[in-house]
N, C-alpha and C. Protein backbone atom coordinates (compact mmCIF):
# COMPACT_ATOMS: atom_id res chain seq x y z
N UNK A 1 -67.43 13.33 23.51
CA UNK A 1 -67.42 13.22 24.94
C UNK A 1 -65.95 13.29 25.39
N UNK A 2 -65.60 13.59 26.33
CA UNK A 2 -64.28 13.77 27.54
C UNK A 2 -64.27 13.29 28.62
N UNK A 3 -62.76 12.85 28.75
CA UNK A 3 -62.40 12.16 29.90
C UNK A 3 -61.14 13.20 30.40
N UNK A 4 -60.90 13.31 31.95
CA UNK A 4 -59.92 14.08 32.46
C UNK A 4 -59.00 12.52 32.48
N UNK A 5 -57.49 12.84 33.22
CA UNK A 5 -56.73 11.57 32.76
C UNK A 5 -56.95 10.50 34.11
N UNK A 6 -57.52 11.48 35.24
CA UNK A 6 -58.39 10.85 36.21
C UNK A 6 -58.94 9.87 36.18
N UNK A 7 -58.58 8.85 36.72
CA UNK A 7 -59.36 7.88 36.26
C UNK A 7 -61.29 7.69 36.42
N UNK A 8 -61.92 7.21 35.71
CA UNK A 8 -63.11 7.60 35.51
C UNK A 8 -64.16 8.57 36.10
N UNK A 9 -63.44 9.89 35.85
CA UNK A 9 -63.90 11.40 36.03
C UNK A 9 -64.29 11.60 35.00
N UNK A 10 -65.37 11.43 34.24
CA UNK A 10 -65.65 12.91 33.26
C UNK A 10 -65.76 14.05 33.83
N UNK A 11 -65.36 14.51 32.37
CA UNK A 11 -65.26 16.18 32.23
C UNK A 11 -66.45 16.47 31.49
N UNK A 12 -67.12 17.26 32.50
CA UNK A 12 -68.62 17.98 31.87
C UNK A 12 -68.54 19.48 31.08
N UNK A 13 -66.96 19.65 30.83
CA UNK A 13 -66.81 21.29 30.12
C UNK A 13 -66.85 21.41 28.78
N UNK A 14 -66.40 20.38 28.15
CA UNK A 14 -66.37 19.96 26.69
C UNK A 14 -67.54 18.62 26.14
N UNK A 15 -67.97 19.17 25.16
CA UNK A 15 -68.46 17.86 24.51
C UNK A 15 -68.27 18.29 22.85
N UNK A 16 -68.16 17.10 22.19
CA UNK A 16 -67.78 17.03 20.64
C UNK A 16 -68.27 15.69 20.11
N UNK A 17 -69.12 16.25 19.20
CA UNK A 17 -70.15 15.49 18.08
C UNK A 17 -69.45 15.21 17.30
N UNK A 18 -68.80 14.57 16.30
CA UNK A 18 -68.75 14.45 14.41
C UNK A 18 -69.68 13.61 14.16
N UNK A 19 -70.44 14.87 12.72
CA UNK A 19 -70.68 13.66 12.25
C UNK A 19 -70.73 12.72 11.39
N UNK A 20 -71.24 11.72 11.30
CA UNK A 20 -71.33 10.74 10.24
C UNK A 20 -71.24 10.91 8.84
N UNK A 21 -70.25 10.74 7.48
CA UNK A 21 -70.33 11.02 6.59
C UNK A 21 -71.48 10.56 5.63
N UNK A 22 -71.98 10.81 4.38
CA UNK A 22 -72.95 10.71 3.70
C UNK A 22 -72.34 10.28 2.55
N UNK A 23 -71.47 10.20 2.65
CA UNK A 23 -70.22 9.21 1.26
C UNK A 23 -70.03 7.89 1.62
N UNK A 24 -70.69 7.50 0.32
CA UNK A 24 -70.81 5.72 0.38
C UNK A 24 -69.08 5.46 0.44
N UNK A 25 -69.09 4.43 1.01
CA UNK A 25 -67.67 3.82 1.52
C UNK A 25 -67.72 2.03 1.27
N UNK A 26 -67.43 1.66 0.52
CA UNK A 26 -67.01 0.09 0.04
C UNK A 26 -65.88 -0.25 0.38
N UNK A 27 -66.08 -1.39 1.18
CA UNK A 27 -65.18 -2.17 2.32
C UNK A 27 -64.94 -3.30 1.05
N UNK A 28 -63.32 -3.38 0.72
CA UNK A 28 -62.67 -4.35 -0.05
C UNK A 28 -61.73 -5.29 0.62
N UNK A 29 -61.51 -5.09 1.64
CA UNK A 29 -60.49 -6.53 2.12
C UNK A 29 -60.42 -5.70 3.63
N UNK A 30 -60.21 -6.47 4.56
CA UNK A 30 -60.21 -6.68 6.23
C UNK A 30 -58.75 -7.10 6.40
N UNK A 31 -57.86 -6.50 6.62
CA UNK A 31 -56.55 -7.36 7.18
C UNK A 31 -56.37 -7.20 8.75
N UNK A 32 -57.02 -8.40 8.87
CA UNK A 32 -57.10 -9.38 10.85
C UNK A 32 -55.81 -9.42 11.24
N UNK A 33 -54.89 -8.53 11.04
CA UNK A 33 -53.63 -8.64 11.53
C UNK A 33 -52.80 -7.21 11.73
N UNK A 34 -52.08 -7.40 13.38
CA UNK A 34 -51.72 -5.98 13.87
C UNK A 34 -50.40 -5.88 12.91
N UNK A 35 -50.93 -4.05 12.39
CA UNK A 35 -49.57 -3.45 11.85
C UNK A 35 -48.53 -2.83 12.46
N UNK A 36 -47.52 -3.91 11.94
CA UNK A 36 -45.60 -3.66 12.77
C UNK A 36 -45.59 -1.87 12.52
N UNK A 37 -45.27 -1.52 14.19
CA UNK A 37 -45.16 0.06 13.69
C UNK A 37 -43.68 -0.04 13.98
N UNK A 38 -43.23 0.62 12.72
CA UNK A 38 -41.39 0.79 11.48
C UNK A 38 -41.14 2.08 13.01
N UNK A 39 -39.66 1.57 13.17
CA UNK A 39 -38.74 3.25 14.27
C UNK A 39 -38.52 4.04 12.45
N UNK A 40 -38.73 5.05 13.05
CA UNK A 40 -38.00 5.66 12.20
C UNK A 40 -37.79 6.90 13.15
N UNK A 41 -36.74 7.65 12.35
CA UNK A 41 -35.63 9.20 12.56
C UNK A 41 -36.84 9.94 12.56
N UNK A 42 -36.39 10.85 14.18
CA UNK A 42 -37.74 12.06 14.19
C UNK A 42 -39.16 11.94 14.64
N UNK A 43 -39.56 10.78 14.82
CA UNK A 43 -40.55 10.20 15.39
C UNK A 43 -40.47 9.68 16.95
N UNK A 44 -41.59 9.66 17.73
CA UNK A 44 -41.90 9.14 19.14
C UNK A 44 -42.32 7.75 18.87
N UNK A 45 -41.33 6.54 18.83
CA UNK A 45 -42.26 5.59 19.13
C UNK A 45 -41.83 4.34 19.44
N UNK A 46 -42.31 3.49 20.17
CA UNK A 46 -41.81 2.50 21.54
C UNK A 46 -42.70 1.42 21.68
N UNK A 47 -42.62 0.79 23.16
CA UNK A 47 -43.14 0.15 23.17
C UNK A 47 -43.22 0.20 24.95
N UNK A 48 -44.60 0.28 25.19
CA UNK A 48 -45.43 0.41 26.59
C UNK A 48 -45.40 -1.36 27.27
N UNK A 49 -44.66 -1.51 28.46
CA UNK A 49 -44.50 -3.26 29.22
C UNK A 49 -46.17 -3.14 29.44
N UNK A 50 -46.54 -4.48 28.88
CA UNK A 50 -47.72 -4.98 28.98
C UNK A 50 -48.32 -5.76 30.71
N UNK A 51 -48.99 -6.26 31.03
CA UNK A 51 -49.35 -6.14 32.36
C UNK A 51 -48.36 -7.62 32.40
N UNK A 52 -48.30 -8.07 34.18
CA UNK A 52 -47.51 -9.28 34.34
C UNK A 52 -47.54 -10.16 33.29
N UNK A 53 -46.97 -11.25 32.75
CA UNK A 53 -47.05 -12.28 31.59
C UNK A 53 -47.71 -11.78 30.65
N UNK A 54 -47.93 -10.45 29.83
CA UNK A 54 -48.17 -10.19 28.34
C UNK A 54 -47.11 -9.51 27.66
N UNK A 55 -47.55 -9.69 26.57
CA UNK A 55 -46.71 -8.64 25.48
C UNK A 55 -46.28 -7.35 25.90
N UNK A 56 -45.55 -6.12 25.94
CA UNK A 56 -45.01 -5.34 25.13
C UNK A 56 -46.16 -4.62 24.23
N UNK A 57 -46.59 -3.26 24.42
CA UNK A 57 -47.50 -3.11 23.64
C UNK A 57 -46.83 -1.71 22.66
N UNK A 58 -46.69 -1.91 21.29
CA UNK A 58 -46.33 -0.82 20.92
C UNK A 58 -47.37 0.54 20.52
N UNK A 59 -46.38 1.64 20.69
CA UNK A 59 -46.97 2.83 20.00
C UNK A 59 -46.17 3.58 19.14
N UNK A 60 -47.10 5.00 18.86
CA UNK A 60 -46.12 5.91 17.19
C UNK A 60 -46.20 7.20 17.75
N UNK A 61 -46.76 7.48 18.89
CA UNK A 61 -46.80 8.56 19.32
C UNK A 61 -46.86 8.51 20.92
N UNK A 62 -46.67 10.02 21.83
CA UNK A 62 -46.82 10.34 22.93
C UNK A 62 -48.69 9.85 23.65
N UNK A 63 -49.02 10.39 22.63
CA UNK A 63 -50.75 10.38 23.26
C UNK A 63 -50.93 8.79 23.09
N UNK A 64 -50.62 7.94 22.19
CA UNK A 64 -51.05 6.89 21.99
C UNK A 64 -50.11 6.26 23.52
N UNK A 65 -48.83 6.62 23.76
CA UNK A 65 -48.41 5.64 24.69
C UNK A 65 -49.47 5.83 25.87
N UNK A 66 -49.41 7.32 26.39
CA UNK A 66 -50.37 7.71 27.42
C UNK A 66 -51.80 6.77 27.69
N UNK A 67 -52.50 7.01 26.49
CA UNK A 67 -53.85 6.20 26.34
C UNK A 67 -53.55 4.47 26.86
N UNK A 68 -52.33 4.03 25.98
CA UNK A 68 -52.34 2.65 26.42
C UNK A 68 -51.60 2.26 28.06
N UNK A 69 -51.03 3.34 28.67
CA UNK A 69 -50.95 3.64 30.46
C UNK A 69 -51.90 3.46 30.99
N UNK A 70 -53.04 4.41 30.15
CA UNK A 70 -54.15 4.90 31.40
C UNK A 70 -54.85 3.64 31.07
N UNK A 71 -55.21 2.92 29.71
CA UNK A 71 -56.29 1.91 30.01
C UNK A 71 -55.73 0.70 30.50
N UNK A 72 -54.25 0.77 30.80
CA UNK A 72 -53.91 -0.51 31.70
C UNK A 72 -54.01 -0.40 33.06
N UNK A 73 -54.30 0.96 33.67
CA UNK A 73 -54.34 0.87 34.77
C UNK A 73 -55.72 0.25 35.36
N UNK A 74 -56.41 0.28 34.15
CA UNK A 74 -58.27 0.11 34.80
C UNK A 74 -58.06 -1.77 35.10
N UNK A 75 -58.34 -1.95 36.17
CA UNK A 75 -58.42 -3.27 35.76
C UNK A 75 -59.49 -4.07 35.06
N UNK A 76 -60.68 -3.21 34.66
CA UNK A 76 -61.31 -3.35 33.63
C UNK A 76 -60.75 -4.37 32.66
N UNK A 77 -59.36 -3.10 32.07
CA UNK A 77 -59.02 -3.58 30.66
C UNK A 77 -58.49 -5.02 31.04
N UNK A 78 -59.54 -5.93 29.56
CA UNK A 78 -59.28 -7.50 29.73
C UNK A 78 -57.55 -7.85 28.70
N UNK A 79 -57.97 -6.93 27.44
CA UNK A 79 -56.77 -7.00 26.36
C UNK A 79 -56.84 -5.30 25.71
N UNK A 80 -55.70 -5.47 24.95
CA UNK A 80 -55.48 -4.25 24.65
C UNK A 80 -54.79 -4.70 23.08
N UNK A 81 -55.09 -4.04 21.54
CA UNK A 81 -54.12 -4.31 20.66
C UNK A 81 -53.84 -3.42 19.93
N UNK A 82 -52.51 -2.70 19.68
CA UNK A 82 -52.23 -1.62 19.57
C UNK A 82 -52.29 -1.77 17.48
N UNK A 83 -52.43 -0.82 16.58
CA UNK A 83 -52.55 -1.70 15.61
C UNK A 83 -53.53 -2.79 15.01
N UNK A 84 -54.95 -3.03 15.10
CA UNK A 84 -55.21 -4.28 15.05
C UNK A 84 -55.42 -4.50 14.14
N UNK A 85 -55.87 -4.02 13.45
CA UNK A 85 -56.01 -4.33 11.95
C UNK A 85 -56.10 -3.42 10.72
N UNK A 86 -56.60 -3.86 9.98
CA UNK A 86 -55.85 -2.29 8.22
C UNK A 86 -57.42 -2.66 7.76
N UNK A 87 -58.27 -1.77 7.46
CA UNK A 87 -59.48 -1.85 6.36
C UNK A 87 -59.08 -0.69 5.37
N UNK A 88 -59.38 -1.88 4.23
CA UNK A 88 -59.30 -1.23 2.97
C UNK A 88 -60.76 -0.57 2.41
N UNK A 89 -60.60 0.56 1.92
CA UNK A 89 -62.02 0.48 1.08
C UNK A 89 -61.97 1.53 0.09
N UNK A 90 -63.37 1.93 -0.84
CA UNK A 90 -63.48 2.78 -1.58
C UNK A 90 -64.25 3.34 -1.86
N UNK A 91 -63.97 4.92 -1.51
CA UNK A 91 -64.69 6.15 -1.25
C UNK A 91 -64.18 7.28 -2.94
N UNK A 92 -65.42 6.97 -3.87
CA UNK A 92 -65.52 8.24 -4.69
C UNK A 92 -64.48 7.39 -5.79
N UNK A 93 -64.12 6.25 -6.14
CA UNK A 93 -63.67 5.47 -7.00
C UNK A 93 -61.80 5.90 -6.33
N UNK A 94 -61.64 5.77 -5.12
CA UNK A 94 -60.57 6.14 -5.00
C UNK A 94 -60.41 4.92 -3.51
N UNK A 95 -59.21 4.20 -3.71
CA UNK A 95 -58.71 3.17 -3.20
C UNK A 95 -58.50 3.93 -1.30
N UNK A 96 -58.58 3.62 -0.48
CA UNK A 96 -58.05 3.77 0.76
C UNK A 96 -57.80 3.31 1.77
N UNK A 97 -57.17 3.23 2.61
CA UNK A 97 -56.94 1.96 3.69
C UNK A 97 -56.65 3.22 5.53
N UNK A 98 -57.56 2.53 5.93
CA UNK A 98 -57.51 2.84 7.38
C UNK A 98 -57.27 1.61 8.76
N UNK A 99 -56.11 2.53 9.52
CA UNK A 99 -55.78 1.37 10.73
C UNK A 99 -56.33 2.27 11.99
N UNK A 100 -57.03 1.50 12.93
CA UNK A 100 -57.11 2.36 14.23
C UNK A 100 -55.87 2.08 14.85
N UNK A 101 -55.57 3.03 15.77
CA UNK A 101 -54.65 2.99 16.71
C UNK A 101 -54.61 2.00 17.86
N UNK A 102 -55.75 2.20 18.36
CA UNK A 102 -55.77 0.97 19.44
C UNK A 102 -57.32 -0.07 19.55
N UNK A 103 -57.86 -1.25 19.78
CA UNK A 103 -58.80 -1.88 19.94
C UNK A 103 -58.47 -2.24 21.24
N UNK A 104 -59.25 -1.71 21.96
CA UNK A 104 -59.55 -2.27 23.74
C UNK A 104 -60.68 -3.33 24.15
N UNK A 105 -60.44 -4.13 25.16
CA UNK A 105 -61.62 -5.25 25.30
C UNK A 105 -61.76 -4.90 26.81
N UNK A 106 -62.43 -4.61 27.19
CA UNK A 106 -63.25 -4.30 28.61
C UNK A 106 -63.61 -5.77 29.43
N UNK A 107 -63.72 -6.57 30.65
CA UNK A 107 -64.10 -7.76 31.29
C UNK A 107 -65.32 -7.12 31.33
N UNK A 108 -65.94 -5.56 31.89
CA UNK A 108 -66.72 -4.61 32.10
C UNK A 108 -66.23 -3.53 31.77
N UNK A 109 -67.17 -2.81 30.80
CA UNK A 109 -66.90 -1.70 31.11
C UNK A 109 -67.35 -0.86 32.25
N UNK A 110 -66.25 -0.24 32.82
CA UNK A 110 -66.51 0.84 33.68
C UNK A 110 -67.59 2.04 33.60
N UNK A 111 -68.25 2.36 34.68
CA UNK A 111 -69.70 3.05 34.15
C UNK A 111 -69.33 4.69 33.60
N UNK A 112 -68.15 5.31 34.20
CA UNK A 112 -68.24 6.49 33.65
C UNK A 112 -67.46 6.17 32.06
N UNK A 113 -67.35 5.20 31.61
CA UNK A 113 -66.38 5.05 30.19
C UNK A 113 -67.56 4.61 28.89
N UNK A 114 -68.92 3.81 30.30
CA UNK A 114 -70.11 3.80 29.32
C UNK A 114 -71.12 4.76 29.10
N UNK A 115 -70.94 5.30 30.15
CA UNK A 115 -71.86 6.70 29.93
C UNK A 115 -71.30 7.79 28.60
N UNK A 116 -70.16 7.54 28.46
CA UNK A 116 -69.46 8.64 27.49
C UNK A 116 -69.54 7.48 25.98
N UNK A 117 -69.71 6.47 26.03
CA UNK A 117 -69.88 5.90 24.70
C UNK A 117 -68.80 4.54 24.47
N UNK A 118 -68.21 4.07 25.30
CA UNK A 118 -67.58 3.07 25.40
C UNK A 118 -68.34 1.84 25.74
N UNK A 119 -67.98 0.61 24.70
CA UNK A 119 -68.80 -0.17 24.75
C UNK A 119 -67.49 -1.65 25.33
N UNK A 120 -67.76 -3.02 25.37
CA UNK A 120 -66.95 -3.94 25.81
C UNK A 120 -65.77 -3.97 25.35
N UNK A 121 -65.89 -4.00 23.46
CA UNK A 121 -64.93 -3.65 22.47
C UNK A 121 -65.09 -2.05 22.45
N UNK A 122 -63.62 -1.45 21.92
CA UNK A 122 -64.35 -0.29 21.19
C UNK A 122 -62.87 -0.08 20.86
N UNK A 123 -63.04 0.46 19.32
CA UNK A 123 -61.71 1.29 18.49
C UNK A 123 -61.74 2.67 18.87
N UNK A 124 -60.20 2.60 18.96
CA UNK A 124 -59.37 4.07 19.75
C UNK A 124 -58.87 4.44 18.37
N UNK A 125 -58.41 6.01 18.20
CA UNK A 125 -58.41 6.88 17.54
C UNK A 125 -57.20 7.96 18.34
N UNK A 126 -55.67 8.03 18.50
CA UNK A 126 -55.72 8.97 19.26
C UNK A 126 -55.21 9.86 18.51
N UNK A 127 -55.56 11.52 18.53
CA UNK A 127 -55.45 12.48 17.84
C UNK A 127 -55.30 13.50 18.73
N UNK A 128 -54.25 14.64 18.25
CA UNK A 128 -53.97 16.30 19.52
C UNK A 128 -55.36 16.53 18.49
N UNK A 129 -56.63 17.39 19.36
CA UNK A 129 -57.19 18.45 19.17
C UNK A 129 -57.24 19.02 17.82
N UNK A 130 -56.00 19.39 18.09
CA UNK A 130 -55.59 20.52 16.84
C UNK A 130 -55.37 20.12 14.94
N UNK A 131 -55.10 18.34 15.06
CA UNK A 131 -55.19 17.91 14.31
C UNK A 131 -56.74 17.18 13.82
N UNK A 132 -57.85 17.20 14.34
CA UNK A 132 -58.64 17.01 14.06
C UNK A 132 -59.65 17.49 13.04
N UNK A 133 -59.35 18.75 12.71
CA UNK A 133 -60.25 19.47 11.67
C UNK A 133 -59.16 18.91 10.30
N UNK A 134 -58.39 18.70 10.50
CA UNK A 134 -57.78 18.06 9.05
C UNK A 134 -57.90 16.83 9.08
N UNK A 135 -58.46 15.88 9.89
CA UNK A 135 -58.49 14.93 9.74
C UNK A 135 -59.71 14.16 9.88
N UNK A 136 -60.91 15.72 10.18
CA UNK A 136 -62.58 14.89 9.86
C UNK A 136 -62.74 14.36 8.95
N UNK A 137 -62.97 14.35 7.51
CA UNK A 137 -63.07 13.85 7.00
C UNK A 137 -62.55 12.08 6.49
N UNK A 138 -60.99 12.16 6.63
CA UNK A 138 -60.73 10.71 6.60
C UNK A 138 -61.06 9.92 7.98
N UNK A 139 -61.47 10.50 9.10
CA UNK A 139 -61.88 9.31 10.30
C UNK A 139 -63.72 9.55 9.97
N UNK A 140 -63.96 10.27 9.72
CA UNK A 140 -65.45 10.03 9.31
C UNK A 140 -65.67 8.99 8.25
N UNK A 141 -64.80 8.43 7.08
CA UNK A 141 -65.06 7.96 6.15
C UNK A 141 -64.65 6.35 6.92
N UNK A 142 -63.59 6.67 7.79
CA UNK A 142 -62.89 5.24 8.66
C UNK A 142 -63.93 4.80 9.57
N UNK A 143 -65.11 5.84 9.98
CA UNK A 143 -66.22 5.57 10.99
C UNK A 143 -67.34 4.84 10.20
N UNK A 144 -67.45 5.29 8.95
CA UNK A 144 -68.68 4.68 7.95
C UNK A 144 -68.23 3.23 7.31
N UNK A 145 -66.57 2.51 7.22
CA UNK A 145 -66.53 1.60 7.34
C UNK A 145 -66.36 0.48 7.96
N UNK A 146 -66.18 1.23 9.65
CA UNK A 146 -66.32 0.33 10.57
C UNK A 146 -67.63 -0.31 11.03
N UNK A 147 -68.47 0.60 10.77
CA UNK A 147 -69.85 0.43 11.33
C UNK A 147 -70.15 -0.27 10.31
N UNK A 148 -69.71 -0.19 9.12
CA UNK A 148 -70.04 -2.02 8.25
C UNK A 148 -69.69 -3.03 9.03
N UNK A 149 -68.28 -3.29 9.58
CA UNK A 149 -67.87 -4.41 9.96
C UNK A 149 -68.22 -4.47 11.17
N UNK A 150 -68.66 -4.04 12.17
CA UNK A 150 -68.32 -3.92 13.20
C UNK A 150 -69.43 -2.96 14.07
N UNK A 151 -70.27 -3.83 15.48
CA UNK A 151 -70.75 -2.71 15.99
C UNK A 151 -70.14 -1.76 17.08
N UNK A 152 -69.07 -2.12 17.14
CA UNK A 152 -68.11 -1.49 18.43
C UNK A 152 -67.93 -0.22 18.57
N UNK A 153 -67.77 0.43 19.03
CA UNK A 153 -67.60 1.96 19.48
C UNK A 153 -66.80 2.53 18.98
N UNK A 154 -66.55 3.64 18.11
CA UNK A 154 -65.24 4.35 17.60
C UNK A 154 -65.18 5.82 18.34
N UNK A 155 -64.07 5.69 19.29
CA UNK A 155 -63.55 7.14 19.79
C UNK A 155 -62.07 7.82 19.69
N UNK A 156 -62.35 8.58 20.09
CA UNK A 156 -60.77 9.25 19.61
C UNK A 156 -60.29 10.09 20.73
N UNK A 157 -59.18 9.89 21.10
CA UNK A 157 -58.81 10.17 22.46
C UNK A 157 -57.61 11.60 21.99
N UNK A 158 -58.14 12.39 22.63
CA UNK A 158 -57.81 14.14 22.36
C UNK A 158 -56.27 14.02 23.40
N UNK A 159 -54.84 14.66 23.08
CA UNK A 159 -54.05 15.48 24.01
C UNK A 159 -54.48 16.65 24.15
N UNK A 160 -53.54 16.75 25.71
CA UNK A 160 -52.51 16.11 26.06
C UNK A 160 -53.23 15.93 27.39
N UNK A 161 -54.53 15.93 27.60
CA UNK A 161 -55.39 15.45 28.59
C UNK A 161 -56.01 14.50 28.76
N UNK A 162 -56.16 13.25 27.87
CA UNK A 162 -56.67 12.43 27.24
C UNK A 162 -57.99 12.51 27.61
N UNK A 163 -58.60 13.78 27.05
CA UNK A 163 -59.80 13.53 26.83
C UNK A 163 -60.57 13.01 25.94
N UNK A 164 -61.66 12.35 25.89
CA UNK A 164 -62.37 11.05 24.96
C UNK A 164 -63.42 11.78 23.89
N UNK A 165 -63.13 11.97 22.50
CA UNK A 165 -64.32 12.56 21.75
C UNK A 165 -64.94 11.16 21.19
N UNK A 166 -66.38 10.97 21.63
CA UNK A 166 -66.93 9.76 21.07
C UNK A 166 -68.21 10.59 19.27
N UNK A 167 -67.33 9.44 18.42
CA UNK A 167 -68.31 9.84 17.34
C UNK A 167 -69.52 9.49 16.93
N UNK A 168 -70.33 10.46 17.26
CA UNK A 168 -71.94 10.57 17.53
C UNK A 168 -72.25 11.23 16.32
N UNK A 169 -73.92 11.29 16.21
CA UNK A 169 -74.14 11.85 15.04
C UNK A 169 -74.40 13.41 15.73
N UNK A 170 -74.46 14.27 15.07
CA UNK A 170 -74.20 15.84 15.24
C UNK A 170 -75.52 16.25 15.63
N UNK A 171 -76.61 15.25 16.17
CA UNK A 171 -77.91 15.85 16.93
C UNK A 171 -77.37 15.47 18.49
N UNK A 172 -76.56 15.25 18.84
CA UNK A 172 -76.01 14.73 20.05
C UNK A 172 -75.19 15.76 20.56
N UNK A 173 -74.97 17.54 20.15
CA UNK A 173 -73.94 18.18 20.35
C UNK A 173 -74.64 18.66 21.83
């Protein structure tokens, strides 16, 4: 699903399914704690002023700062945590660890953000487009161990329009 950067406009021109992998995925340790994103040389990455009396919210990229703009403007958004946590697991006897980019908490969600697949909680994903076919597979395998832990929503927010691909199963195209 898609969002224009409008605030709750969908965009009815695009829609995008992934789906669900069929590779067992074993969840080995949960780390409940946001990962410090390192400056480094050559990289975009900062830190977005959080609303009156909060944190500072950091990001590692352009699209990720954008995303955490636009969902502060909703006054929806109750919290926002950039980083929130690291799941470890193991796919095919091979060790792996996945962090989402952002976990959002809604007071409400907004109706055009639930119509597209956004739920109170829901894990953000943000990815350009173009990097997505190299990277189905490891967020499909990151989607099959969230939905262990977790019933919350996993989407992935497309540049440089921030439009919203929610991951559905592939009878939903």
């Amino acid at each position: 699903m898609f969002f224009l950067p409008v605030l709750g406009q969908p965009s009815a021109d695009l829609t995008k399914a992934i789906p669900a992998t069929s590779e067992p995925v074993t969840i080995t340790k949960i780390l409940w704690k946001q990962r410090k994103i390192r400056m480094t040389r050559g990289s975009i990455r900062g830190f977005v002023p959080g609303r009156p009396g909060e944190d500072s919210i950091a990001f590692e990229s352009l699209l990720e700062r954008d995303t955490i703009s636009w969902l502060l403007q909703m006054p929806e958004t109750r919290r926002l945590w950039s980083q929130p946590f690291t799941l470890h697991y193991v796919c095919q006897e091979k060790r792996r660890k996945y962090t989402p980019d952002l976990l959002v908490e809604f007071t409400e969600v907004p109706a055009a953000l639930e119509r597209e697949g956004f739920g109170r909680f829901t894990v953000i994903e943000c990815k350009p487009p173009e990097e997505l076919p190299k990277n189905e597979r490891v967020l499909a395998l990151a989607r099959a161990g969230l939905e262990q832990i977790t019933s919350a929503p996993f989407v992935v927010v497309l540049s440089p329009t921030l439009r919203v691909a929610a991951w559905e199963d592939a009878s939903h195209d």
